[in-house]
Protein backbone atom coordinates (compact mmCIF):
# COMPACT_ATOMS: atom_id res chain seq x y z
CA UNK A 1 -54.74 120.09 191.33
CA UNK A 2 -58.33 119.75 192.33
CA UNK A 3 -58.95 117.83 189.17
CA UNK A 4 -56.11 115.38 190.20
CA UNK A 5 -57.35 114.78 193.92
CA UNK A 6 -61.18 114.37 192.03
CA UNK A 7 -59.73 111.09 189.97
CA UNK A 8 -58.04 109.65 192.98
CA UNK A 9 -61.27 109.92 195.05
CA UNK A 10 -62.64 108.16 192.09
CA UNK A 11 -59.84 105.53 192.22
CA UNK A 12 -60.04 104.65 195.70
CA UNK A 13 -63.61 104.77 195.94
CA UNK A 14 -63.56 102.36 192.56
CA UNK A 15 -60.79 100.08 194.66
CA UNK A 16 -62.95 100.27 197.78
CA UNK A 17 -65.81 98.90 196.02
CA UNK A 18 -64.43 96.15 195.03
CA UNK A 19 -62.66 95.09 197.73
CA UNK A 20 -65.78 94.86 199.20
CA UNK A 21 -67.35 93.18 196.66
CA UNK A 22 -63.89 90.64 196.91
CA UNK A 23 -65.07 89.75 200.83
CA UNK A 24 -68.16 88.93 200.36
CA UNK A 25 -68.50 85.82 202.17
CA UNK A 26 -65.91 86.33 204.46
CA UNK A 27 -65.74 86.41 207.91
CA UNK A 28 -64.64 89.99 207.45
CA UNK A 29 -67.47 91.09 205.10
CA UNK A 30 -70.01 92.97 207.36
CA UNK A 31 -73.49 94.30 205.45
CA UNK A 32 -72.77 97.23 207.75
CA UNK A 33 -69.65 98.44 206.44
CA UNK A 34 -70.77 97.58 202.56
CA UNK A 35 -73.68 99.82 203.13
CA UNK A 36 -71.70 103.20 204.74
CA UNK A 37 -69.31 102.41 202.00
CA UNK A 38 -72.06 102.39 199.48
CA UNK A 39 -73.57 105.53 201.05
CA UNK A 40 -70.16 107.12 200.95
CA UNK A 41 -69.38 106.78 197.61
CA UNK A 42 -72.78 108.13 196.74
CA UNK A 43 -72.33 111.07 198.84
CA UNK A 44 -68.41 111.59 197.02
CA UNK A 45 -70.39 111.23 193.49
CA UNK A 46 -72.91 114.04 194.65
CA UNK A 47 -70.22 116.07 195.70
CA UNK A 48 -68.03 115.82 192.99
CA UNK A 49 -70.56 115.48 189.90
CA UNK A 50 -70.79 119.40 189.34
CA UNK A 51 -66.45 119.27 189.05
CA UNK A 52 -67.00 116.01 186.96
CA UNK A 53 -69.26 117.67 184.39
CA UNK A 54 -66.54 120.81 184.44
CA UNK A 55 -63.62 118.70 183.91
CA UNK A 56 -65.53 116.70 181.37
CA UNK A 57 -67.07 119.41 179.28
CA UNK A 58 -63.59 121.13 179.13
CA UNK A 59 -61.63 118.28 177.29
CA UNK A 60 -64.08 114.49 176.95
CA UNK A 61 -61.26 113.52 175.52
CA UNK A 62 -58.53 113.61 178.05
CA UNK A 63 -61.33 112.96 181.23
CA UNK A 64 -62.31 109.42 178.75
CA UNK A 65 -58.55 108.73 178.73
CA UNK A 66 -58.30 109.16 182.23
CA UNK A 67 -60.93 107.19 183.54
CA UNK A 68 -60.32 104.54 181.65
CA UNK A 69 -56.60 104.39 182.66
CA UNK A 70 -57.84 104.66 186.12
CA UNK A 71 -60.76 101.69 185.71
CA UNK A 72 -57.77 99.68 184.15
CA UNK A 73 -55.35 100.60 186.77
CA UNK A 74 -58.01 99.47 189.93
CA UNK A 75 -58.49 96.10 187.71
CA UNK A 76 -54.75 95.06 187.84
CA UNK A 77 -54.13 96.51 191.96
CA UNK A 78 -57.71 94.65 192.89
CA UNK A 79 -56.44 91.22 191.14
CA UNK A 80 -53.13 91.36 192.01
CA UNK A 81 -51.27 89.26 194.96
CA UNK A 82 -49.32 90.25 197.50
CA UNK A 83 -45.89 89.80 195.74
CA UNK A 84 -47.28 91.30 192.70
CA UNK A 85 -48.26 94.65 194.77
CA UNK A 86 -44.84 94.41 196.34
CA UNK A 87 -43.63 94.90 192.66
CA UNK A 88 -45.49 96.98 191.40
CA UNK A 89 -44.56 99.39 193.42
CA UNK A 90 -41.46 99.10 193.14
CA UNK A 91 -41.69 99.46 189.89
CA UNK A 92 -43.10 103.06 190.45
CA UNK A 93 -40.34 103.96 192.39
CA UNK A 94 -38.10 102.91 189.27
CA UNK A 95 -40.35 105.40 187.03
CA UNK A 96 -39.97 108.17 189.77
CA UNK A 97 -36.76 108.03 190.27
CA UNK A 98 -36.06 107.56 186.07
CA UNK A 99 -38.87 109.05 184.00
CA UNK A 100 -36.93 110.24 181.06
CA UNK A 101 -35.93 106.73 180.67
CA UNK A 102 -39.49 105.00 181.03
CA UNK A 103 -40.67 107.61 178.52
CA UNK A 104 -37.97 107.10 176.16
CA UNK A 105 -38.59 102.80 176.07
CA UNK A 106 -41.80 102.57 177.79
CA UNK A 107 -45.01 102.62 175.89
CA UNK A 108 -48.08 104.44 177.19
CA UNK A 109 -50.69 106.41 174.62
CA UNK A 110 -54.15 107.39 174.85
CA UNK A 111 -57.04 106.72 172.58
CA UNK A 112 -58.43 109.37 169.87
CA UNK A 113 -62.05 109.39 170.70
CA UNK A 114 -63.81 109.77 167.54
């Protein structure tokens, strides 16, 4: 389970980030808040690199996967609207409340890392 709460630090720091990158400019961007955020995530990294390097070394393959899923799955919440958030998740709900069916006619694979 620690591995699982690792990637979602990862996530939200990842989603953090670029929210603040996305305000920039705004009148709620502060230099202040980029900077502890910034310092934050540094101080998660440092923290967590030691369980990183674990998780990694005992299957690169699946911890690639992962990540990658992870980088693709900040991408779509960052850039996505309101509406489009709204249905997304409900869209997870669906899955939780029907996973045999989503696996059955859904596609989802990971990459063989040669």
């Amino acid at each position: 389970m620690t591995e699982l709460n690792y990637l979602k630090a990862i996530l939200l720091s990842q989603l953090l980030i670029e929210t603040m990158d996305s305000l920039k400019g705004s009148k709620f961007y502060k230099e202040s808040v980029k900077y502890n955020v910034n310092r934050s995530i540094k101080e998660l990294e440092q923290v967590f690199n030691t369980n990183y390097n674990n998780i990694y070394d005992n299957n690169p393959e699946m911890t690639t996967n992962v990540l990658n899923k992870l980088e693709d799955l900040v991408s779509k919440i960052s850039t996505s609207t309101i509406d489009e958030l709204v249905m997304i998740d409900a869209v997870i709900d669906k899955y939780h409340d029907n996973k045999e069916w989503f696996k059955e006619h859904g596609e989802a694979e990971f990459l063989k890392i040669e």
